[in-house]
Protein backbone atom coordinates (compact mmCIF):
# COMPACT_ATOMS: atom_id res chain seq x y z
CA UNK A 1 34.38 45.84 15.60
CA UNK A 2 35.27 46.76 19.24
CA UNK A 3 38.95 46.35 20.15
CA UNK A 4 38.20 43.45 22.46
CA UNK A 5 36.95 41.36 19.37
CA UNK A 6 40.03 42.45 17.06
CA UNK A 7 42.27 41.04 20.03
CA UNK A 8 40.77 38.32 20.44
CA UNK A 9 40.73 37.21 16.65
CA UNK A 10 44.54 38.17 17.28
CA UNK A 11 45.38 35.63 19.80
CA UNK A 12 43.11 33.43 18.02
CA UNK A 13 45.33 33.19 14.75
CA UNK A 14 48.84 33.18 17.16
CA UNK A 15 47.14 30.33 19.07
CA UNK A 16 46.46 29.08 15.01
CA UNK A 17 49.63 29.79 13.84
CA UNK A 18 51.39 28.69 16.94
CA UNK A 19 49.43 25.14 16.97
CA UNK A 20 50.47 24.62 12.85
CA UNK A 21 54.03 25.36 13.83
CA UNK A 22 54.29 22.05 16.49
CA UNK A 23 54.71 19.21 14.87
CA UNK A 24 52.73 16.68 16.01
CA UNK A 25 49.45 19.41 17.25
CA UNK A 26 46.01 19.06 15.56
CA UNK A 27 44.67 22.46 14.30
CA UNK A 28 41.32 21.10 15.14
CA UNK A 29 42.07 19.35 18.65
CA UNK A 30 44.00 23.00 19.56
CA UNK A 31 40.77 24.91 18.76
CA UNK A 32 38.98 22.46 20.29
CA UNK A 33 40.87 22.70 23.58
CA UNK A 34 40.56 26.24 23.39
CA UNK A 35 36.77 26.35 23.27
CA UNK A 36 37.13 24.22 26.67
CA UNK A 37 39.43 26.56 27.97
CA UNK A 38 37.16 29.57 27.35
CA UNK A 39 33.97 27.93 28.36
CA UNK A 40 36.04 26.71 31.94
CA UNK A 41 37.13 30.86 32.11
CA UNK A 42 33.35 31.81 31.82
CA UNK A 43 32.56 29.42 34.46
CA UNK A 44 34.56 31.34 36.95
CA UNK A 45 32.55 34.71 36.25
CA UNK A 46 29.42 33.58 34.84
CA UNK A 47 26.25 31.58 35.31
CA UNK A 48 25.73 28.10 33.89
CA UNK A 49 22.55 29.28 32.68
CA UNK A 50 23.73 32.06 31.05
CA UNK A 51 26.63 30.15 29.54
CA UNK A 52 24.31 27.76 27.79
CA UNK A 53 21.94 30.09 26.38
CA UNK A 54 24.91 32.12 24.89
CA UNK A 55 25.69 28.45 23.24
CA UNK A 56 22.27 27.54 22.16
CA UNK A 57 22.13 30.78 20.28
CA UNK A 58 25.42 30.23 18.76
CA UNK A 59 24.38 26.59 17.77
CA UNK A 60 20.77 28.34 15.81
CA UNK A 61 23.05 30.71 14.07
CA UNK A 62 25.54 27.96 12.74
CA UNK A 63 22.09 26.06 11.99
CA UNK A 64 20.56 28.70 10.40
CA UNK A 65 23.85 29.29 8.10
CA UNK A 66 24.56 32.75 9.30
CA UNK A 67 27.16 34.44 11.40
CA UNK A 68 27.11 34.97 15.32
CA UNK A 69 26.67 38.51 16.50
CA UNK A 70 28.29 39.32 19.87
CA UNK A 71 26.96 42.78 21.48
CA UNK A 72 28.97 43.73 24.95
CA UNK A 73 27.91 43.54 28.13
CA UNK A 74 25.62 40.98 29.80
C-alpha cells in the first residue's frame, strides 16, 4: 500500500476515534461529513466528470460485494 493510502487510513481512524470521543457526535454523520468534505476538496482540483465516474465505480464495487482498488495518478 503506498504511503499516501496508509496516511490516509491514519487520519481516517483519528477523525474515528476523535468523533467517538465527543459526546453527543454520530460516528456515521462524522464519516458522512467527511465524504462531503473530500468530494468538495476534489472539486477544487478535479473535473465533475471525473469525480463521478470515480463514484460510479466505487458504487459497482460495493454492488458487486468486493473491495475498491485505488491506482495513483489520474
Amino acid at each position: 500500500m503506498a504511503g499516501e493510502y496508509q496516511l490516509a487510513e491514519k487520519v481516517l481512524q483519528s477523525g474515528l476515534d476523535s468523533a467517538r470521543d465527543n459526546d453527543g457526535m454520530d460516528e456515521i454523520t462524522f464519516a458522512r461529513a467527511l465524504m462531503y468534505q473530500l468530494l468538495e476538496h476534489n472539486k477544487t482540483t478535479r473535473e465533475d466528470k471525473d469525480i463521478i465516474g470515480e463514484l460510479e465505480q466505487h458504487i459497482r464495487t460495493v454492488q458487486d460485494g468486493g473491495e475498491s482498488v485505488i491506482t495513483r495518478g489520474d
